[in-house]
C-alpha atoms as a PDB file:
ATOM      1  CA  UNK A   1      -6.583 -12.872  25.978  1.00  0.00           C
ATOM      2  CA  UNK A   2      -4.421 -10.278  23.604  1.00  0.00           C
ATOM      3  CA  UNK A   3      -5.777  -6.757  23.468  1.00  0.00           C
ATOM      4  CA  UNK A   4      -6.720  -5.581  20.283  1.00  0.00           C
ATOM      5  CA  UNK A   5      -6.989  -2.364  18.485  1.00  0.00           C
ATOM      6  CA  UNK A   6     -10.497  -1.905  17.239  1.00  0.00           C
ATOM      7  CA  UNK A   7     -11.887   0.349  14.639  1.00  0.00           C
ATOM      8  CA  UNK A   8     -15.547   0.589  15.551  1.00  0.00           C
ATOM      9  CA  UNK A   9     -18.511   2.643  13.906  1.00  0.00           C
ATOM     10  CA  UNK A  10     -16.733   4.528  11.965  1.00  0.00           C
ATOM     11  CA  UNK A  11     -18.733   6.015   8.507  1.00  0.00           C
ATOM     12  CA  UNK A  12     -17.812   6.346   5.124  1.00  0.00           C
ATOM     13  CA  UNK A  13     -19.567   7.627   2.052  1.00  0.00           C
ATOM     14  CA  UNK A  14     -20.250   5.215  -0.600  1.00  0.00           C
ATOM     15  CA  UNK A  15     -17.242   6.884  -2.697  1.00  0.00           C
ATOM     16  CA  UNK A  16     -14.760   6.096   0.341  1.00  0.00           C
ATOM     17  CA  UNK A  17     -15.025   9.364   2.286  1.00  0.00           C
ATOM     18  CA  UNK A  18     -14.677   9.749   5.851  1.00  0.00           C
ATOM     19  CA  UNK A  19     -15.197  13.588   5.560  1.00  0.00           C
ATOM     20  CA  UNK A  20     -15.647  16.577   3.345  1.00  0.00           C
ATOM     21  CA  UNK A  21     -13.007  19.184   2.605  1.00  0.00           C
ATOM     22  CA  UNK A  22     -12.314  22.587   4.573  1.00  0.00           C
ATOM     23  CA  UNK A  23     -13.204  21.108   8.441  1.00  0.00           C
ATOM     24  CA  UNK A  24     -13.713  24.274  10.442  1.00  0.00           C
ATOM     25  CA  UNK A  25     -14.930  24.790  13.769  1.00  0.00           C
ATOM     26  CA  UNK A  26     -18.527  24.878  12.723  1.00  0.00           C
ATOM     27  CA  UNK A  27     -18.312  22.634   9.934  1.00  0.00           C
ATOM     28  CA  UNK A  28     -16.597  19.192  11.541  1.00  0.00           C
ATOM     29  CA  UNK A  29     -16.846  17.527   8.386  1.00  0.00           C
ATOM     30  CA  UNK A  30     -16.247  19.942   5.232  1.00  0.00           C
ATOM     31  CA  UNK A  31     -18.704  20.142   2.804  1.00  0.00           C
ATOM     32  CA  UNK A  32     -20.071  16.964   3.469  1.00  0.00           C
ATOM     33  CA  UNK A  33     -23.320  17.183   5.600  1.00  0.00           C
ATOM     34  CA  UNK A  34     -22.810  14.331   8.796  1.00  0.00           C
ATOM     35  CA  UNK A  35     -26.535  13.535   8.683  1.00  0.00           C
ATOM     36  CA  UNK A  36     -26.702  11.342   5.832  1.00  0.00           C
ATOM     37  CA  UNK A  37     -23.503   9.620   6.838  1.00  0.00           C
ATOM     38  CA  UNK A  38     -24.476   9.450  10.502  1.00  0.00           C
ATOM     39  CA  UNK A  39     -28.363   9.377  10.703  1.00  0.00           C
ATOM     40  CA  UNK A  40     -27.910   5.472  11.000  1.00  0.00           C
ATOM     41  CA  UNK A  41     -25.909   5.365  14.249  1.00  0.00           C
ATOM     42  CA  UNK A  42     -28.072   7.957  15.339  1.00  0.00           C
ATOM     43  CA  UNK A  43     -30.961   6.342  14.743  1.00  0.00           C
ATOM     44  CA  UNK A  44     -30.536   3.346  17.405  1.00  0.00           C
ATOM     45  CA  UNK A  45     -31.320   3.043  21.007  1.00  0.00           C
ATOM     46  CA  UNK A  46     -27.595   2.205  21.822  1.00  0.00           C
ATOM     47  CA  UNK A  47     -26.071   4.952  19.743  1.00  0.00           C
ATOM     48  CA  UNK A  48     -23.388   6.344  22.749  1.00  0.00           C
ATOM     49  CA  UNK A  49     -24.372  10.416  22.319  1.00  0.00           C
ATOM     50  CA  UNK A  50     -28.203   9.622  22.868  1.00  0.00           C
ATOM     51  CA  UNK A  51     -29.914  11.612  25.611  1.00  0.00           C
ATOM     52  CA  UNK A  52     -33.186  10.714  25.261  1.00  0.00           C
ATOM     53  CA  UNK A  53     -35.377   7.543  25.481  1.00  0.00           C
ATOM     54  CA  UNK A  54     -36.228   5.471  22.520  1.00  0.00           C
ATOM     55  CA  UNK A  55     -34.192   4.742  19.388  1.00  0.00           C
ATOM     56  CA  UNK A  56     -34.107   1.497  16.669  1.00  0.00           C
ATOM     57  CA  UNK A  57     -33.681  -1.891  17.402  1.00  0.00           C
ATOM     58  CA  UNK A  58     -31.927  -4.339  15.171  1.00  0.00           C
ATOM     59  CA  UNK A  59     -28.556  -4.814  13.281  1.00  0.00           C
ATOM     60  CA  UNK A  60     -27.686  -0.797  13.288  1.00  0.00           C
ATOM     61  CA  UNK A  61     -28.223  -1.439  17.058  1.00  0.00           C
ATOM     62  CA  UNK A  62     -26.427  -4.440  17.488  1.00  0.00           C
ATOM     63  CA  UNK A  63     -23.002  -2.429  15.725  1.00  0.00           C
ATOM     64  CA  UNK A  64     -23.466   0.470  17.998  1.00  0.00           C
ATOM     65  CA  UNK A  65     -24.383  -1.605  20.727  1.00  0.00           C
ATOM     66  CA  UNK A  66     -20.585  -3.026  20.966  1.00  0.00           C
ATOM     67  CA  UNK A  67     -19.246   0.554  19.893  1.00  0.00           C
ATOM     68  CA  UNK A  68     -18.521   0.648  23.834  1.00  0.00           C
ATOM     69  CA  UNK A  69     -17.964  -2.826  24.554  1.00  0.00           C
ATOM     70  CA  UNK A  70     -14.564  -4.218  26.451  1.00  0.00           C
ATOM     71  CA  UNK A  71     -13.130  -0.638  25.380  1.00  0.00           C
ATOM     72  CA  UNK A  72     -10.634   0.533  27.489  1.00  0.00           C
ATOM     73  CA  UNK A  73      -8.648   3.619  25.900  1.00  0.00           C
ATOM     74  CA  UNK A  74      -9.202   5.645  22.338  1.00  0.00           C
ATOM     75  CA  UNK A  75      -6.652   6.669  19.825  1.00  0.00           C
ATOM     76  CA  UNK A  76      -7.467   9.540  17.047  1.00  0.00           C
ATOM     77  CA  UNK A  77      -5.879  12.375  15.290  1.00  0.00           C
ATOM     78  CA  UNK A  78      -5.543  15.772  16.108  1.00  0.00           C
ATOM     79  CA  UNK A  79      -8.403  16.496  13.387  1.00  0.00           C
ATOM     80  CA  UNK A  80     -10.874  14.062  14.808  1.00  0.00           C
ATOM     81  CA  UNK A  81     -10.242  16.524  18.273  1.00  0.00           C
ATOM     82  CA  UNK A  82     -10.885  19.960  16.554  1.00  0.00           C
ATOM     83  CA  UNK A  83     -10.028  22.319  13.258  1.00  0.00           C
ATOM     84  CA  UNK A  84      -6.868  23.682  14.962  1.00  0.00           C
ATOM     85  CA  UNK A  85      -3.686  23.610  12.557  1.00  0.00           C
ATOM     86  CA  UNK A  86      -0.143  24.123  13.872  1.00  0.00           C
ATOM     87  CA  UNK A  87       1.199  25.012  17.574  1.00  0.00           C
ATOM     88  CA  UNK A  88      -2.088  25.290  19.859  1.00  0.00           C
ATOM     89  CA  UNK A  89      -3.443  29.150  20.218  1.00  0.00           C
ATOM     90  CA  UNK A  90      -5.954  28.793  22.423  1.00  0.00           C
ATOM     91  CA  UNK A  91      -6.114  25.623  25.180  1.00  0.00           C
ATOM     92  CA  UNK A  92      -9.662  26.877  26.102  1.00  0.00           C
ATOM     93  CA  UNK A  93     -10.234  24.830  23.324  1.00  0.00           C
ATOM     94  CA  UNK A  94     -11.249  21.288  24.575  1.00  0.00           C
ATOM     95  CA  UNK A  95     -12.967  19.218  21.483  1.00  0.00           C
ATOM     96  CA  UNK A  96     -15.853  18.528  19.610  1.00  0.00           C
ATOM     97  CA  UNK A  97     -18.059  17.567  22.592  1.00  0.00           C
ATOM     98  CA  UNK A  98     -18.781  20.144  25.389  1.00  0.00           C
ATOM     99  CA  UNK A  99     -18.385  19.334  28.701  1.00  0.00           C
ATOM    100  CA  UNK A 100     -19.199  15.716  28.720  1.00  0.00           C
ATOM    101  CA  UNK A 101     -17.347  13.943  25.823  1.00  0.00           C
ATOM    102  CA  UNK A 102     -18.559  10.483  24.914  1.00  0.00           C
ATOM    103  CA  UNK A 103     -15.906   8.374  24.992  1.00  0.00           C
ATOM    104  CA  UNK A 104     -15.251   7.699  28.747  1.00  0.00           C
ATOM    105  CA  UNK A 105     -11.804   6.423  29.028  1.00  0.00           C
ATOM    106  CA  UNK A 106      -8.642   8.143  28.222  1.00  0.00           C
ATOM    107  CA  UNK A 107      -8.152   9.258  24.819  1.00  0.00           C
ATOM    108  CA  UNK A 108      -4.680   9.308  23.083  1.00  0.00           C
ATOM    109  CA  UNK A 109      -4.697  12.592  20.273  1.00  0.00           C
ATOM    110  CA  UNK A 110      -1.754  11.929  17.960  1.00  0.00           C
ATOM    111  CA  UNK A 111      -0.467  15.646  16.972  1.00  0.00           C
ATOM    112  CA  UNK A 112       3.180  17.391  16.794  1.00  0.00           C
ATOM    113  CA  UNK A 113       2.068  20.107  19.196  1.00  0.00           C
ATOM    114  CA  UNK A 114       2.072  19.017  22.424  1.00  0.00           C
ATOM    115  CA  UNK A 115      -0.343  20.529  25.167  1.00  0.00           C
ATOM    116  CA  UNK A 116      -1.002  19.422  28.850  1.00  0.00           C
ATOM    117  CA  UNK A 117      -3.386  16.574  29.623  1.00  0.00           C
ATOM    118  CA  UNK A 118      -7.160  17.470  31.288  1.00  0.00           C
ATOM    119  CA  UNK A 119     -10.076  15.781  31.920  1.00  0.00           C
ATOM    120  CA  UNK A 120     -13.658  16.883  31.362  1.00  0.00           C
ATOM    121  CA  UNK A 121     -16.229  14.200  33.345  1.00  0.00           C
ATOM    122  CA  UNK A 122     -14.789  10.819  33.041  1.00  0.00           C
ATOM    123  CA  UNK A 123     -12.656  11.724  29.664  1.00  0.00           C
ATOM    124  CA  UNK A 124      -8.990  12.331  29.821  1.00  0.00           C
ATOM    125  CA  UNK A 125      -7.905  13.345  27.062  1.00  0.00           C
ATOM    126  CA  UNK A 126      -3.317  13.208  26.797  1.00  0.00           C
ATOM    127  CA  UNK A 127      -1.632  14.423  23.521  1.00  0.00           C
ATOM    128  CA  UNK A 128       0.962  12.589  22.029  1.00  0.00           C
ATOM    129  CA  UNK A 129       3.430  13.214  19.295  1.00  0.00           C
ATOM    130  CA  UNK A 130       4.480   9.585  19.030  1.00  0.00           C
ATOM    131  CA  UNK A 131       4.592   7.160  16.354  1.00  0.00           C
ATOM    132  CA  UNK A 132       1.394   4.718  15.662  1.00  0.00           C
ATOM    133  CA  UNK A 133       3.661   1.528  17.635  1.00  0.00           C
ATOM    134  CA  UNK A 134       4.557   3.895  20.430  1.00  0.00           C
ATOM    135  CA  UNK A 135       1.046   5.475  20.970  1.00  0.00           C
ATOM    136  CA  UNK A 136      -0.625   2.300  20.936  1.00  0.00           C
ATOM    137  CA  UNK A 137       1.437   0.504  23.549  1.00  0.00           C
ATOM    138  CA  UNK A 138       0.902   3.621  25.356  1.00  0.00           C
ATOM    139  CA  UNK A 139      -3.468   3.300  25.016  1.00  0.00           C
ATOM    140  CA  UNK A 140      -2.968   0.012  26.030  1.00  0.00           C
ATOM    141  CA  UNK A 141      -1.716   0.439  29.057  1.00  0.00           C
ATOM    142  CA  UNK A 142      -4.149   2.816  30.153  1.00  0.00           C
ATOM    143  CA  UNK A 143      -7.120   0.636  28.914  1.00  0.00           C
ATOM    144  CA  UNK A 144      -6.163  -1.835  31.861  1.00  0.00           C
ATOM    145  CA  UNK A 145      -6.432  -4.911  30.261  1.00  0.00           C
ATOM    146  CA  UNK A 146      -9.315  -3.981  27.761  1.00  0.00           C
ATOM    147  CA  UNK A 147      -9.392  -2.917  24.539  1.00  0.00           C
ATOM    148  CA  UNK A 148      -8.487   0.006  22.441  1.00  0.00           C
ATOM    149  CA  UNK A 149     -10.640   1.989  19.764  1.00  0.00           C
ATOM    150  CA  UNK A 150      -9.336   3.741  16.842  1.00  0.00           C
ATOM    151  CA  UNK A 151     -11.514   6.471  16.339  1.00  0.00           C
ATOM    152  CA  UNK A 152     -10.111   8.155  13.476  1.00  0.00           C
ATOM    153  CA  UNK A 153     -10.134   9.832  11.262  1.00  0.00           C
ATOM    154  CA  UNK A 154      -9.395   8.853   8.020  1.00  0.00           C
ATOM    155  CA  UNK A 155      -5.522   9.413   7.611  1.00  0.00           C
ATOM    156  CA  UNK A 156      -4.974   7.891  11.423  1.00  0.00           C
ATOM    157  CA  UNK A 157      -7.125   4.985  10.853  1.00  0.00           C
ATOM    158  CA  UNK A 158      -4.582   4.399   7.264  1.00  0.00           C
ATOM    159  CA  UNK A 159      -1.600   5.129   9.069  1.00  0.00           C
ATOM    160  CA  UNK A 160      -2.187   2.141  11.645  1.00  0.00           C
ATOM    161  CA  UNK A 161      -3.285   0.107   8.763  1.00  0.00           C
ATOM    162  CA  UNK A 162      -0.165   0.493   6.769  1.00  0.00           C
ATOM    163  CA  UNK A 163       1.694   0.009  10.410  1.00  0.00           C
ATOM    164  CA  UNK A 164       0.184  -3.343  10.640  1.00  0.00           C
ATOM    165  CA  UNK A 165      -1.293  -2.782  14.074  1.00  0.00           C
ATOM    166  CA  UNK A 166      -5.457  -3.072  13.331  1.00  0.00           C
ATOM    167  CA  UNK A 167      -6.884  -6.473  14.648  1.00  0.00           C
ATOM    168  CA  UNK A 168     -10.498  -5.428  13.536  1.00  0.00           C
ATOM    169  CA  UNK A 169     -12.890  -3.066  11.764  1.00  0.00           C
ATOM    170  CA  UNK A 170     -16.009  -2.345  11.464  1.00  0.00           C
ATOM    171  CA  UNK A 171     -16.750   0.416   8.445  1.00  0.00           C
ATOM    172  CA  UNK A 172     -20.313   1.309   7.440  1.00  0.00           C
ATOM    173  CA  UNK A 173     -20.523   2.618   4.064  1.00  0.00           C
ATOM    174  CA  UNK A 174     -23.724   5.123   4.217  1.00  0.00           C
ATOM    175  CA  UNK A 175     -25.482   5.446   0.803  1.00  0.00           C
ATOM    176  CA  UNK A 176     -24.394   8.763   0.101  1.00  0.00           C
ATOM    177  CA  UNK A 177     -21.489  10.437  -2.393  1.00  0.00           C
ATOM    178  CA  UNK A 178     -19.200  13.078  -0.721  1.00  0.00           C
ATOM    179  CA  UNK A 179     -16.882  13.210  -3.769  1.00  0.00           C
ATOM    180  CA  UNK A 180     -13.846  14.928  -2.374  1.00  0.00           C
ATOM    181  CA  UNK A 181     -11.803  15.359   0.968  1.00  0.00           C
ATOM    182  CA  UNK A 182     -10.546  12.462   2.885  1.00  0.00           C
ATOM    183  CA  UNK A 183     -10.651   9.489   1.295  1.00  0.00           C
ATOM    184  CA  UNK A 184      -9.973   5.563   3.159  1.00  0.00           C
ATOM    185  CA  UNK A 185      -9.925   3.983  -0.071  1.00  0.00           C
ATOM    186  CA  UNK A 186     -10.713   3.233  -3.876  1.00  0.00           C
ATOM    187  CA  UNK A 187     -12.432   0.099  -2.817  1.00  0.00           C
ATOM    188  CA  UNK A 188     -12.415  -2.075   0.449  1.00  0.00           C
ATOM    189  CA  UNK A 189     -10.940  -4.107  -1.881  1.00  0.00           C
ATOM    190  CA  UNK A 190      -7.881  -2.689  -1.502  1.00  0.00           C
ATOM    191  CA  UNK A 191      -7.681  -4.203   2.140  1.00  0.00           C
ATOM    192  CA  UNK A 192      -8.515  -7.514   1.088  1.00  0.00           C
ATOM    193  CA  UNK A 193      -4.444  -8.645   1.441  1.00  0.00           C
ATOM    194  CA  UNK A 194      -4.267  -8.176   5.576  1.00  0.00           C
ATOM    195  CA  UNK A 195      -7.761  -8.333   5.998  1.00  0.00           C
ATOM    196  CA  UNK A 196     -11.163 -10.890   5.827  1.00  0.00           C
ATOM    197  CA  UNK A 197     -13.647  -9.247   4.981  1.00  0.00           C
ATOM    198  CA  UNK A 198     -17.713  -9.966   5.856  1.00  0.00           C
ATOM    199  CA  UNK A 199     -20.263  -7.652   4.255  1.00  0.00           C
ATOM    200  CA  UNK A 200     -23.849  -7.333   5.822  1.00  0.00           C
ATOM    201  CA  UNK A 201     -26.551  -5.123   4.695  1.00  0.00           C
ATOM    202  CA  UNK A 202     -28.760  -3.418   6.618  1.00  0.00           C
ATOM    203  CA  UNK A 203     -32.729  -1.885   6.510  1.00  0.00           C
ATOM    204  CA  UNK A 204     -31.558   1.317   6.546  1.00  0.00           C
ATOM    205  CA  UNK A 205     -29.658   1.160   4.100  1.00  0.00           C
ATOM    206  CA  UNK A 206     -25.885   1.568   5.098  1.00  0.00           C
ATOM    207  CA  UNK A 207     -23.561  -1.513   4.941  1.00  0.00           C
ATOM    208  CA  UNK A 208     -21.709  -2.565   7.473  1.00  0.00           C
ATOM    209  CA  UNK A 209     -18.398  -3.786   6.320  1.00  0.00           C
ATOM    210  CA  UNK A 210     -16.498  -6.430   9.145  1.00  0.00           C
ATOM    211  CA  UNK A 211     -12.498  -6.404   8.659  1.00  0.00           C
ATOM    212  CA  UNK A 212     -10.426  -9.134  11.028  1.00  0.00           C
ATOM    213  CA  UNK A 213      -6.802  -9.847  10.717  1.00  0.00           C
ATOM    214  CA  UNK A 214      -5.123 -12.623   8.574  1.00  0.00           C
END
């Protein structure tokens, strides 16, 4: 069985947005506030960054649920890793997630400044300046067989798009209006001529949009 690249979980605002304008180190998404266009994922029992007992059952849980599943490496942009433009100042600097990132698998960040490889639990994270063809023959021979995700953001997840190399994607479109900053699209619409398209709505009120290949 062929491996595929996955989008999985990823969020936009109804608008298109994947996140606000001027990321910084304590703002991760802009202006937008996460919490209305995360709360869903957050919400559920299988949701990978829970810590705690408990959490929704249902379709939200079912998409998280397979967030995980038959993944084997990650791919995502240097902005998806931190707020750091240009040559890196400081490699102290080691993401988003503390000591114990959630991804679990070697993660591939696309960026023009190269810096040394290093692992924090079971994450390794290697930095790549490669194109999208290169770097994902590259996460697929790490995942071993498996899967790889595309975790964004926005302007990686488009550049593998328009490089023909996403098999699937899940989206959910949260009910919420960011209104400026980085944008996936006008309308899913506009995917509709590589992609199939399944849309299912959910309780709590996001949509969960299901891309496959043509």
């Amino acid at each position: 069985m062929s491996q595929l690249l996955r989008v999985h979980c990823f969020t936009v605002s109804r608008d298109g947005f994947g996140a606000g304008e001027g990321q910084s180190l304590e703002r991760p998404f802009g202006h937008a506030d996460p919490v209305p266009l995360w709360s869903w994922a957050g919400a559920t029992a299988s949701w990978v960054n829970r810590t705690e007992p408990g959490g929704t059952r249902g379709l939200d849980d079912c998409m998280t649920r397979d967030h995980i599943r038959n993944i084997g490496a990650e791919i995502m942009g240097r902005n998806k890793f931190g707020p750091q433009r240009g040559p890196w100042k400081d490699h102290e600097w080691r993401g988003w997630w503390g000591g114990t990132p959630p991804f679990r698998t070697p993660v591939f960040v696309l960026t023009h400044h190269l810096r040394p490889s290093f692992t924090l639990a079971d994450t390794t994270f290697h930095f790549l300046d490669a194109t999208p063809a290169e770097a994902l023959e590259r996460a697929k021979r790490a995942a071993g067989g498996r899967d790889v995700r595309l975790g964004g953001g926005v302007a990686t997840i488009r550049e593998f798009i328009e490089a023909d190399l996403v098999d699937t994607m899940h989206i959910a479109v949260a009910p919420v209006d960011i209104g400026r900053g980085e944008r996936l699209w006008d309308s899913p619409a506009d995917l509709l001529d590589r992609f199939h398209l399944d849309t299912v709505p959910s309780p709590s009120g996001v949509t969960h949009l299901l891309f496959w290949r043509r």
